[in-house]
Protein backbone atom coordinates (compact mmCIF):
# COMPACT_ATOMS: atom_id res chain seq x y z
CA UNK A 1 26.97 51.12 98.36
CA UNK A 2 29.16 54.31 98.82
CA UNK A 3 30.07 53.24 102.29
CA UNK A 4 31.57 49.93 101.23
CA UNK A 5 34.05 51.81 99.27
CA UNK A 6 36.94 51.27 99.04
CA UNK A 7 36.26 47.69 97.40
CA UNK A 8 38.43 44.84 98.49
CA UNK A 9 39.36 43.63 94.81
CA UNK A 10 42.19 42.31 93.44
CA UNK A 11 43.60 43.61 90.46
CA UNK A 12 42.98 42.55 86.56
CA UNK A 13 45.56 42.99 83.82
CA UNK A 14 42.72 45.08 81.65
CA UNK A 15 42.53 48.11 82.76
CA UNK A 16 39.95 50.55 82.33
CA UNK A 17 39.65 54.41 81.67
CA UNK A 18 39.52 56.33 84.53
CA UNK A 19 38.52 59.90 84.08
CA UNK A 20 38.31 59.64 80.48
CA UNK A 21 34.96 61.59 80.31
CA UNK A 22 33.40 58.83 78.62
CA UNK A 23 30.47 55.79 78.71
CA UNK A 24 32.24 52.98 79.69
CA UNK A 25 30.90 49.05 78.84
CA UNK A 26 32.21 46.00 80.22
CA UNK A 27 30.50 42.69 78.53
CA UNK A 28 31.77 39.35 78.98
CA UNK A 29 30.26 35.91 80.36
CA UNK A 30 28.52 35.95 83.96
CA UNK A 31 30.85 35.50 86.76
CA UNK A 32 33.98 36.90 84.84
CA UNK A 33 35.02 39.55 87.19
CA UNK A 34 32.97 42.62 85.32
CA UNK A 35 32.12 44.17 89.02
CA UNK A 36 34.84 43.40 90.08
CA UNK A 37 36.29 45.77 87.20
CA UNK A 38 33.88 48.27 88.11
CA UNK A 39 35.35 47.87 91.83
CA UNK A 40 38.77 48.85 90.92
CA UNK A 41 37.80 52.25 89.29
CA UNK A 42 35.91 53.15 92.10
CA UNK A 43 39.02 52.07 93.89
CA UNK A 44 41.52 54.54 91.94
CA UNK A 45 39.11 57.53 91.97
CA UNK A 46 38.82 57.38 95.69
CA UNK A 47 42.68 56.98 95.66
CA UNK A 48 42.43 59.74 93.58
CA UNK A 49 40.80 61.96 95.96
CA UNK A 50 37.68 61.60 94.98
CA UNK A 51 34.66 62.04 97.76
CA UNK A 52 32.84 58.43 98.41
CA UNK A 53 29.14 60.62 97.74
CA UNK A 54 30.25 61.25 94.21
CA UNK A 55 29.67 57.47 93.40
CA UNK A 56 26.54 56.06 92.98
CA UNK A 57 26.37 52.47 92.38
CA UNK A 58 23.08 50.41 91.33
CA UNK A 59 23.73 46.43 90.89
CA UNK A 60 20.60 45.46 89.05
CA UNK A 61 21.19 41.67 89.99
CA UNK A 62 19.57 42.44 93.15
CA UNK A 63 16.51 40.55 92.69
CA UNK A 64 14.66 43.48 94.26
CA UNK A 65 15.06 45.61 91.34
CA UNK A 66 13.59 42.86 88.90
CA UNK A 67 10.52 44.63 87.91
CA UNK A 68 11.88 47.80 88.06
CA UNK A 69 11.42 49.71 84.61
CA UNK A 70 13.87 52.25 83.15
CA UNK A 71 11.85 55.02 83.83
CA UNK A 72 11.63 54.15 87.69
CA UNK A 73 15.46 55.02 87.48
CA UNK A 74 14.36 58.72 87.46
CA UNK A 75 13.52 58.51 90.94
CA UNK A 76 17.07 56.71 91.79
CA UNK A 77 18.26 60.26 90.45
CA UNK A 78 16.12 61.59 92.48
CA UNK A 79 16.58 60.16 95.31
CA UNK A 80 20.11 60.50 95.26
CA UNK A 81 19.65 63.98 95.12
CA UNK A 82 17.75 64.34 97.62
CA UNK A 83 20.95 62.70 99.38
CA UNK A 84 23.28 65.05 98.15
CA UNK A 85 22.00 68.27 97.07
CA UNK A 86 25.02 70.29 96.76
CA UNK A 87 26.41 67.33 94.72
CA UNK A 88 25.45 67.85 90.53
CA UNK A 89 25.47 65.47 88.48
CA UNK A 90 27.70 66.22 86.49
CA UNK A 91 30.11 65.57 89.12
CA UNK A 92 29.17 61.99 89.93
CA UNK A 93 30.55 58.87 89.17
CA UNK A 94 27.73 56.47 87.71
CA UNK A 95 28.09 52.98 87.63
CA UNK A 96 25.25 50.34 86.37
CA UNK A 97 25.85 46.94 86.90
CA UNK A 98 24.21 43.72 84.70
CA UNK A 99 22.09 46.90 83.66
CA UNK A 100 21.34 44.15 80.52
CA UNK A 101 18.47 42.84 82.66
CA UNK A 102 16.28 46.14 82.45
CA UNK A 103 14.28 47.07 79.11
CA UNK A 104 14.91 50.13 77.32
CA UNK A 105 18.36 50.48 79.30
CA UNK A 106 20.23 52.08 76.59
CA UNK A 107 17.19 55.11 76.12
CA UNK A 108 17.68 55.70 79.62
CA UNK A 109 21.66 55.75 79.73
CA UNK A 110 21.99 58.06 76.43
CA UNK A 111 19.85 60.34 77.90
CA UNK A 112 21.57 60.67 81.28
CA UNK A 113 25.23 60.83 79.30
CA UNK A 114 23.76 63.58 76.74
CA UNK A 115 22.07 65.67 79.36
CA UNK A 116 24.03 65.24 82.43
CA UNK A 117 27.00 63.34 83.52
CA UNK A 118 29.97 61.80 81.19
CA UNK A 119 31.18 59.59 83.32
CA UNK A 120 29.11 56.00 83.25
CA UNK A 121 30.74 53.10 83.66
CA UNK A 122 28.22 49.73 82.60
CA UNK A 123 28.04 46.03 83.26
CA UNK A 124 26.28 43.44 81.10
CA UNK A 125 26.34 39.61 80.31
CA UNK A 126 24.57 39.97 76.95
CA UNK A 127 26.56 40.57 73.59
CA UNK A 128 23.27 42.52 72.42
CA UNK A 129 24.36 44.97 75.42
CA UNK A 130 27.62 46.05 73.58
CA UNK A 131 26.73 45.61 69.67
CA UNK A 132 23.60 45.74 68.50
CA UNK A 133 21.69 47.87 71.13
CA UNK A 134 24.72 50.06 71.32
CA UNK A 135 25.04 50.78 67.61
CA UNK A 136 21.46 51.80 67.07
CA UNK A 137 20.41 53.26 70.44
CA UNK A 138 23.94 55.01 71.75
CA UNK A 139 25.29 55.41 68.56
CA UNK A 140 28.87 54.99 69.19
CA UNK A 141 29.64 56.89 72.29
CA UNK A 142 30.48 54.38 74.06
CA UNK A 143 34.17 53.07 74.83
CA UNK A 144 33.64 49.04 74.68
CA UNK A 145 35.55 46.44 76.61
CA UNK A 146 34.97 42.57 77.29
CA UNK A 147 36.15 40.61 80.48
CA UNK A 148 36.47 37.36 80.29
CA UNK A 149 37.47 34.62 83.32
CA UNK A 150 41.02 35.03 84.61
CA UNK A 151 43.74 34.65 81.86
CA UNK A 152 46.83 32.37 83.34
CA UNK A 153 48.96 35.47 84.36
CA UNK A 154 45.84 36.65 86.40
CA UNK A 155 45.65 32.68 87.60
CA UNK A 156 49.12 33.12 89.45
CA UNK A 157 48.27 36.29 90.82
CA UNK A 158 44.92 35.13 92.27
CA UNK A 159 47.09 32.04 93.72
CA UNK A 160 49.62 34.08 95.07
CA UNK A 161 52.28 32.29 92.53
CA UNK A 162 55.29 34.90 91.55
CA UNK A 163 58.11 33.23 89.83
CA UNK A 164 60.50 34.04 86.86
CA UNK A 165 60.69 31.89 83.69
CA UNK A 166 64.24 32.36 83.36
CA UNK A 167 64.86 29.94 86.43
CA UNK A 168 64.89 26.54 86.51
CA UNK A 169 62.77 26.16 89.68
CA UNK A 170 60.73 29.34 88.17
CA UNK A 171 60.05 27.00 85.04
CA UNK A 172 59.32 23.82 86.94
CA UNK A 173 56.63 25.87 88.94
CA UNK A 174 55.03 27.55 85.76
CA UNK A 175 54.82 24.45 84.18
CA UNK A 176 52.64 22.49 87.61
CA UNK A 177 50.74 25.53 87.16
CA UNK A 178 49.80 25.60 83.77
CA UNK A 179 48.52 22.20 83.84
CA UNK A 180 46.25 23.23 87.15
CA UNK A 181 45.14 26.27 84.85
CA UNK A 182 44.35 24.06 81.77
CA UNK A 183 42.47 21.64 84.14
CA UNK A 184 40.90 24.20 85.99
CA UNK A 185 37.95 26.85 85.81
CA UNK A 186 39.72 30.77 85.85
CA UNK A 187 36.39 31.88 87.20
CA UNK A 188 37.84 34.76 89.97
CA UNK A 189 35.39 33.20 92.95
CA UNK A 190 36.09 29.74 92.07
CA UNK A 191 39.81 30.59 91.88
CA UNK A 192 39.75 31.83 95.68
CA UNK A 193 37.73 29.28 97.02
CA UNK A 194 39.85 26.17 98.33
CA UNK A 195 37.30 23.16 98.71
CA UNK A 196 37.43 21.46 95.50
CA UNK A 197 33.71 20.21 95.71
CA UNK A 198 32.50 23.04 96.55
CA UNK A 199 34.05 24.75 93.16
CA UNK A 200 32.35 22.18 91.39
CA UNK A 201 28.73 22.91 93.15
CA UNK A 202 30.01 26.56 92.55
CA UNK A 203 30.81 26.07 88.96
CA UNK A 204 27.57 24.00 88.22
CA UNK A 205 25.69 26.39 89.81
CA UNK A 206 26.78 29.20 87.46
CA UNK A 207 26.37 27.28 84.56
CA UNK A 208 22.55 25.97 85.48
CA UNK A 209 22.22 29.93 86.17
CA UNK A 210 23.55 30.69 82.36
CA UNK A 211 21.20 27.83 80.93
CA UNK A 212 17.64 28.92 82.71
CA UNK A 213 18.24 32.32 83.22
CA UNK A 214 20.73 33.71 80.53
CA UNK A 215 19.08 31.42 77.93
CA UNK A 216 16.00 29.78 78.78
CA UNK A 217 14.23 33.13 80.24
CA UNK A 218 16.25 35.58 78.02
CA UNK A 219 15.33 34.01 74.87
CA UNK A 220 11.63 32.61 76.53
CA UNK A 221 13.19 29.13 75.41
CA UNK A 222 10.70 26.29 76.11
CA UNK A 223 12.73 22.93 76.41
CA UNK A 224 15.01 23.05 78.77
CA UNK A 225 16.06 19.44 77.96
CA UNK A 226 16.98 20.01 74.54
CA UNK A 227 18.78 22.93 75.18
CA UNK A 228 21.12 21.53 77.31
CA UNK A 229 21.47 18.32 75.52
CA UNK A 230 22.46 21.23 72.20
CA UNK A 231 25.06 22.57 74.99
CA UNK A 232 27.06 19.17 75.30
CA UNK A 233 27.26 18.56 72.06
CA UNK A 234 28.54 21.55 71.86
CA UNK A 235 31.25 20.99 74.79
CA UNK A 236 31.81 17.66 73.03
CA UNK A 237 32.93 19.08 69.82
CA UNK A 238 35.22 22.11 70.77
CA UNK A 239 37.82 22.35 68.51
CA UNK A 240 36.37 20.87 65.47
CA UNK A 241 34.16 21.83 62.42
CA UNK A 242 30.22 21.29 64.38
CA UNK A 243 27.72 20.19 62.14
CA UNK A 244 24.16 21.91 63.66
CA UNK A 245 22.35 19.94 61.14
CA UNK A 246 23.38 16.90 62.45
CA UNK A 247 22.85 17.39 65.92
CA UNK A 248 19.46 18.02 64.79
CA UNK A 249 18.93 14.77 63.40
CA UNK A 250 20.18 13.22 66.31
CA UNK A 251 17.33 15.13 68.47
CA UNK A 252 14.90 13.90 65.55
CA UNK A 253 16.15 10.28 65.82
CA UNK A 254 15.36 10.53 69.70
CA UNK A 255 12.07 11.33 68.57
CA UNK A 256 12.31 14.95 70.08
CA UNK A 257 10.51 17.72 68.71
CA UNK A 258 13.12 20.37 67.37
CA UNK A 259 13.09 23.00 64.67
CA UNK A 260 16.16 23.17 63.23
CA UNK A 261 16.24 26.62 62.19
CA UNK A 262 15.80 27.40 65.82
CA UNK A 263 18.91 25.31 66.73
CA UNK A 264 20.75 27.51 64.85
CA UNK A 265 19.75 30.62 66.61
CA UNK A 266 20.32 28.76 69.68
CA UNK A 267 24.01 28.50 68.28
CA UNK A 268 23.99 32.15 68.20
CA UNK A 269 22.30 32.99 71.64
CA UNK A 270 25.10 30.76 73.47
CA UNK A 271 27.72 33.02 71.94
CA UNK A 272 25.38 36.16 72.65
CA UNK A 273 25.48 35.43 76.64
CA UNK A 274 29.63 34.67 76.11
CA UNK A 275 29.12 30.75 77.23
CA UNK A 276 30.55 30.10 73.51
CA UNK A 277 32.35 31.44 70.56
CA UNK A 278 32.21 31.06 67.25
CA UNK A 279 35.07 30.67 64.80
CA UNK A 280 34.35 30.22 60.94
CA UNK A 281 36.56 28.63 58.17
CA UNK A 282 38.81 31.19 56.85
CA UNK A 283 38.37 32.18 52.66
CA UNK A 284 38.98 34.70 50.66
CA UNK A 285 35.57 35.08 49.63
CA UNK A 286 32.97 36.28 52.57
CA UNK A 287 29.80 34.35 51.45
CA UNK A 288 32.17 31.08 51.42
CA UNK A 289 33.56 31.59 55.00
CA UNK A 290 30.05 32.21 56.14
CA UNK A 291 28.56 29.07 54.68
CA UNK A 292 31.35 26.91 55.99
CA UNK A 293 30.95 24.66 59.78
CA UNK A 294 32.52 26.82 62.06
CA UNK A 295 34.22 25.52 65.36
CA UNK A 296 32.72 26.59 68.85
CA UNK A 297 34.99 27.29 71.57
CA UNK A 298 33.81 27.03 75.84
CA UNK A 299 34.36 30.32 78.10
CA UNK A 300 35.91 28.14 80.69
CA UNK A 301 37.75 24.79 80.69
CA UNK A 302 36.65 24.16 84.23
CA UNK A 303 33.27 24.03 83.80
CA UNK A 304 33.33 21.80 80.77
CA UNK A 305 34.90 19.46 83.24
CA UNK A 306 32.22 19.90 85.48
CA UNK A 307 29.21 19.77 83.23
CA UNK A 308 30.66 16.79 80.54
CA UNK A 309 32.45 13.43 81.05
CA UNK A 310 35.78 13.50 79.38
CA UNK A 311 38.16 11.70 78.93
CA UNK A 312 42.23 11.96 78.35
CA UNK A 313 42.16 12.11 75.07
CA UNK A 314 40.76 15.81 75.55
CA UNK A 315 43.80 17.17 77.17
CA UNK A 316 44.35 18.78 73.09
CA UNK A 317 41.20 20.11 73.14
CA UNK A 318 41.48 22.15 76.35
CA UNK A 319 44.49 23.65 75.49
CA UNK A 320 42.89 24.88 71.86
CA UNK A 321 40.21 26.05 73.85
CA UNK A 322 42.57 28.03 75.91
CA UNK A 323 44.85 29.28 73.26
CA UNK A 324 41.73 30.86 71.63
CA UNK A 325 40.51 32.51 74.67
CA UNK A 326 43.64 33.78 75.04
CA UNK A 327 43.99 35.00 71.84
CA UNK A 328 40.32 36.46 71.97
CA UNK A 329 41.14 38.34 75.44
CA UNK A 330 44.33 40.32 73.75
CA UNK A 331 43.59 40.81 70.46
CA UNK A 332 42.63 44.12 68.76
CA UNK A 333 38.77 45.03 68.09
CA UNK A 334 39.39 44.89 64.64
CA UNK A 335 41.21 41.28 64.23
CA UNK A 336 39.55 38.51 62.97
CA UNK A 337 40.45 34.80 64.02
CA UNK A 338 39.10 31.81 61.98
CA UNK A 339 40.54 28.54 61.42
CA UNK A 340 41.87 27.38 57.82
CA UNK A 341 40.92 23.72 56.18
CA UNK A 342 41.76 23.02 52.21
CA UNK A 343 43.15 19.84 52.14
CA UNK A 344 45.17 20.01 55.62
CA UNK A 345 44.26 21.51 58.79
CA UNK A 346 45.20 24.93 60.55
CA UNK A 347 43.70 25.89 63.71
CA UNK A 348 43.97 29.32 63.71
CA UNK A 349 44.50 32.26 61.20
CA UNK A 350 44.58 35.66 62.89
CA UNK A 351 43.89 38.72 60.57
CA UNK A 352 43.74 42.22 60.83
CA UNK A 353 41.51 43.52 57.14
CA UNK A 354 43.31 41.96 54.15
CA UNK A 355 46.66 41.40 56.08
CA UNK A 356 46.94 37.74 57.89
CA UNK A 357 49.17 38.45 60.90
CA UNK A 358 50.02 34.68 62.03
CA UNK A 359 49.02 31.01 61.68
CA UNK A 360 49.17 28.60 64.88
CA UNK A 361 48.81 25.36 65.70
CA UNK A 362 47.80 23.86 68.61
CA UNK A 363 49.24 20.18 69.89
CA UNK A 364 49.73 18.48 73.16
CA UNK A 365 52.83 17.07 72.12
CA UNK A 366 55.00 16.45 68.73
CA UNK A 367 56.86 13.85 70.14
CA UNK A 368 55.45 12.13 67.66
CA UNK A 369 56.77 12.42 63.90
CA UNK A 370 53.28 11.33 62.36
CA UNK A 371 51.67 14.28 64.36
CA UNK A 372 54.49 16.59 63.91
CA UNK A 373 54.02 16.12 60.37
CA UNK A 374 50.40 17.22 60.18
CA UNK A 375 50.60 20.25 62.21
CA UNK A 376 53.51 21.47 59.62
CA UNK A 377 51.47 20.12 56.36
CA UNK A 378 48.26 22.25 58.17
CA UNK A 379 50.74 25.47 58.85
CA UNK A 380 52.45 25.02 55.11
CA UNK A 381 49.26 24.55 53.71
CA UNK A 382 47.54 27.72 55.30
CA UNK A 383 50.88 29.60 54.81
CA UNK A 384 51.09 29.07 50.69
CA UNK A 385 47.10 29.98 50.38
CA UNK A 386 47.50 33.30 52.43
CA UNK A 387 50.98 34.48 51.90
CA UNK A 388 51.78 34.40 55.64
CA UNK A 389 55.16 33.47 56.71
CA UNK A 390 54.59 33.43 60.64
CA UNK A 391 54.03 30.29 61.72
CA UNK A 392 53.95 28.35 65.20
CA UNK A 393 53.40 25.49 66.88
CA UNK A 394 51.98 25.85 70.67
CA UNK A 395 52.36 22.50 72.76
CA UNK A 396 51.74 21.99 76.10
CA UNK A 397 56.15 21.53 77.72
CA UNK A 398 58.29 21.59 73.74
CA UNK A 399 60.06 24.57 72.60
CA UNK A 400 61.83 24.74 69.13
CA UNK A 401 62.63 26.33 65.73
CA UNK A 402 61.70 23.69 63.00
CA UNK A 403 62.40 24.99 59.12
CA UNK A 404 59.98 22.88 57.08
CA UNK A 405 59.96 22.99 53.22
CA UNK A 406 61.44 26.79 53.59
CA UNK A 407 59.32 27.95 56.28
CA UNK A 408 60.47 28.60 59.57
CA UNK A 409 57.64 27.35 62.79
CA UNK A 410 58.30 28.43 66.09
CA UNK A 411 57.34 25.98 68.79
CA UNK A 412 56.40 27.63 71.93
CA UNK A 413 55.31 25.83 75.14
CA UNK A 414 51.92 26.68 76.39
CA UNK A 415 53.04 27.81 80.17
CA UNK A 416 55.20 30.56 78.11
CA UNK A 417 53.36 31.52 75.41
CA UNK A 418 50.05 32.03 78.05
CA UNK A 419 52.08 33.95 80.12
CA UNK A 420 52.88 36.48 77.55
CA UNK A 421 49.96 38.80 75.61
CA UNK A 422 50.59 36.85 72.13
CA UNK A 423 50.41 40.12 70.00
CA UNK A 424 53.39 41.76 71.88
CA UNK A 425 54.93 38.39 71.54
CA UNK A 426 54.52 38.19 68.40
CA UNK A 427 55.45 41.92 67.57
CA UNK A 428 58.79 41.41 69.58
CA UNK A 429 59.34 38.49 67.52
CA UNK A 430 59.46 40.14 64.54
C-alpha cells in the first residue's frame, strides 16, 4: 500500500505518537476512523521526510488474509525484504490493521517489537485486543488509545462548518448543528456521504456486520435471533438501570430457549466489540457498586435510530447517550464514571481514585420547575454523599448559574459544552 501514500484523510482531534519509539494500539468500535488514524501518521512521517518503502502496511480485513496464521506473517517479513534489502527493520514503519482477527497476534507482535523494530502502530475492534491480551502477552509495552465515532467538534469539521460561539449567527448555527449531531450517526463514512438512505443502508449494514461477525462468529454465538432481540432491549433502555434478569424472563415467557448466565456474558461481549458501555451505580464499597444494575450506553446515536423505533420522548436519552460518549472520549485512563441513585437520581459521577471530580446531569429542558427540581434533588443528593461541590446541569439550548440549598449548578447548553473537551472545561472553571 506504500504507493497510495500519502493518504487522503482528514484530520481527528486525537492525535497519536509519532516517532515515539513505541507499540502503538488503537481500539474502538468498527467503522470509527482507527485506519483512518493510522493514515494520518503515515501522513506526518512522509511529511516528515520519511521514504514511502519504510512503511509497510498489512490491513487484515482483506478477506484474503482470513486464514492466514500468525506465523505465515514471517514470510510478509520476508517478503518485504526481499523488496527492500538495503532497508532493516529496524528502520521501518509497521502498521497492522484489525490485526484482532488473527490468533496468537500479540506472540507475533512482541516478538517483532523485542527483536526488531519499535515502531508498530495496531488496529483492533476487540476490547480483549487492548486489555486482557495486552496485559498478559505484551506486558505493558504498549502505548493504548481508543477511537471512537466523530465527537461534535470533529462533526463540523467533517461538514465543513467553522463558526465562533461568541456570535450570534455563530450560536444560531452551532445550535442547527447540534441537533443534526444528536440525531445523527458521527460514523466518519456516513458523515461524508450525502444520500440520507443510503446512510441508513450504510449504517445498518455496519451494525448487521457487528452482530454476525463481531458477535455471532467471535463469540461462536448460536441464535442470532435472540441476540439481537438482547441488543434492542438494550437500545431501548439507554440511560436507565437494565435489569438482564428480566430481559431473560421475557425471552422465557416467549418460550425461547436462553441461559441466563449466558445473557450476561453477552452483556459483556457487546461492550468488548465497543457497540456498548457499561456504567455501574456508584458506592463507596466495591462489591456494592458491582452488584448494583448498571446503565448501558450505544456507540452511536445514529444507528440506534436506524436499528429501533423511537419515539420523541427519547430526544433525553440521546443526549445522555452523547454526554457519556463524550465524556468517555476525553477523559483520563484512570477516571472512573458511574451514575449515583440513593433516594434521588444522578446521572453521572466522574472520579479519579478516592477523589470525585464532578456530578452532571443530563435534561432536555428545565423549563419545567417539577423537572428542574429533580435534577437539583439528584445533584444535592449525590453532592452531600460524596463531598463534591461541582455540580451541572447539561440541557440541550439553557445556560445558567442556579444556587440550590447552598450549592452552586452550572447549566451549560449541550452545543457548548460538546464543543469543548469537558475536563479542560471543567479545569478552567475552577
Amino acid at each position: 500500500m506504500q504507493s497510495e501514500l500519502p493518504f487522503p484523510v482528514l484530520d481527528r482531534d486525537l492525535e497519536l505518537p509519532v516517532n515515539s519509539g513505541q507499540m502503538i494500539t488503537v481500539a474502538g468500535v468498527r467503522r470509527s476512523g482507527k485506519s483512518s488514524m493510522l493514515k494520518i501518521v503515515a501522513n506526518k512521517l512522509i511529511d516528515n521526510g520519511v521514504d514511502p518503502s519504510r512503511i509497510l502496511w498489512i490491513n487484515f480485513d482483506d478477506e484474503r488474509l482470513y486464514d492466514m496464521r500468525a506465523e505465515d506473517l514471517d514470510e510478509v517479513l520476508q517478503a518485504y525484504r526481499e523488496m527492500f534489502p538495503d532497508i532493516h527493520l529496524s528502520e521501518v514503519y509497521m502498521f497492522f490493521d484489525e490485526i484482532q482477527v488473527m490468533d496468537k497476534w500479540e506472540l507475533f507482535v512482541l516478538r517483532l517489537y523485542k527483536t526488531y523494530c519499535k515502531n508498530i502502530y495496531i488496529t483492533g475492534s476487540n476490547a480483549e485486543m487492548v486489555s486482557s491480551q495486552l496485559a498478559s502477552a505484551l506486558r505493558g509495552w504498549p502505548l493504548e488509545f481508543e477511537v471512537f465515532p466523530l465527537s461534535f467538534n470533529e462533526y463540523l469539521r467533517f461538514k465543513g462548518v467553522s463558526v465562533s460561539p461568541f456570535e450570534e449567527s455563530g450560536r444560531a448555527r452551532l445550535v442547527t448543528m447540534c441537533r443534526e449531531y444528536l440525531n445523527s450517526s458521527a460514523f466518519p463514512e456516513v458523515v461524508l456521504m450525502n444520500e440520507e438512505s443510503l446512510k441508513i443502508r450504510k449504517i445498518q449494514g455496519y451494525f448487521n456486520t457487528m452482530l454476525f461477525r463481531d458477535l455471532m462468529e467471535h463469540y461462536k454465538l448460536k441464535s442470532a435471533e435472540n441476540v439481537r432481540y438482547f441488543l434492542k432491549r438494550l437500545l431501548a433502555n439507554i440511560s436507565k438501570p437494565t435489569s438482564i434478569n428480566n430481559i431473560y424472563n421475557d425471552l422465557k415467557s416467549q418460550g425461547r430457549k436462553v441461559d441466563k448466565n449466558r445473557l450476561y456474558d453477552l452483556a459483556d461481549m457487546t461492550c468488548q466489540i465497543f457497540m456498548f458501555y457499561k456504567v455501574n451505580k456508584w458506592s463507596r464499597s466495591v462489591v456494592k457498586e458491582a452488584a448494583g444494575q448498571p446503565k448501558y450506553y450505544f456507540i452511536d446515536n445514529g444507528m440506534r435510530d436506524a436499528v429501533t423505533t423511537t419515539t420523541g420522548e427519547d430526544e433525553g436519552k440521546m443526549l445522555e447517550n452523547a454526554v457519556y460518549l463524550h465524556l468517555r472520549r476525553y477523559k483520563d485512563p484512570f477516571y472512573n464514571i458511574s451514575y449515583f441513585l440513593v433516594g434521588y437520581e444522578c446521572d453521572f459521577i466522574v472520579q479519579n481514585e478516592d477523589e470525585i471530580l464532578m456530578l452532571i446531569q443530563v435534561c432536555w429542558t428545565i423549563t419545567d420547575a417539577g423537572t428542574l427540581s429533580r435534577e437539583l434533588r439528584g445533584l444535592k443528593s449525590a453532592s452531600d454523599f460524596t463531598g463534591c461541590r461541582e455540580c451541572m446541569i447539561i440541557t440541550f439550548d439553557e445556560e445558567d448559574e442556579i444556587i440550590y440549598e447552598g450549592l452552586k449548578v452550572s447549566v451549560m447548553p449541550a452545543w457548548k459544552w460538546l464543543h469543548t473537551n469537558p475536563f479542560r472545561l471543567f479545569q478552567q472553571l475552577n
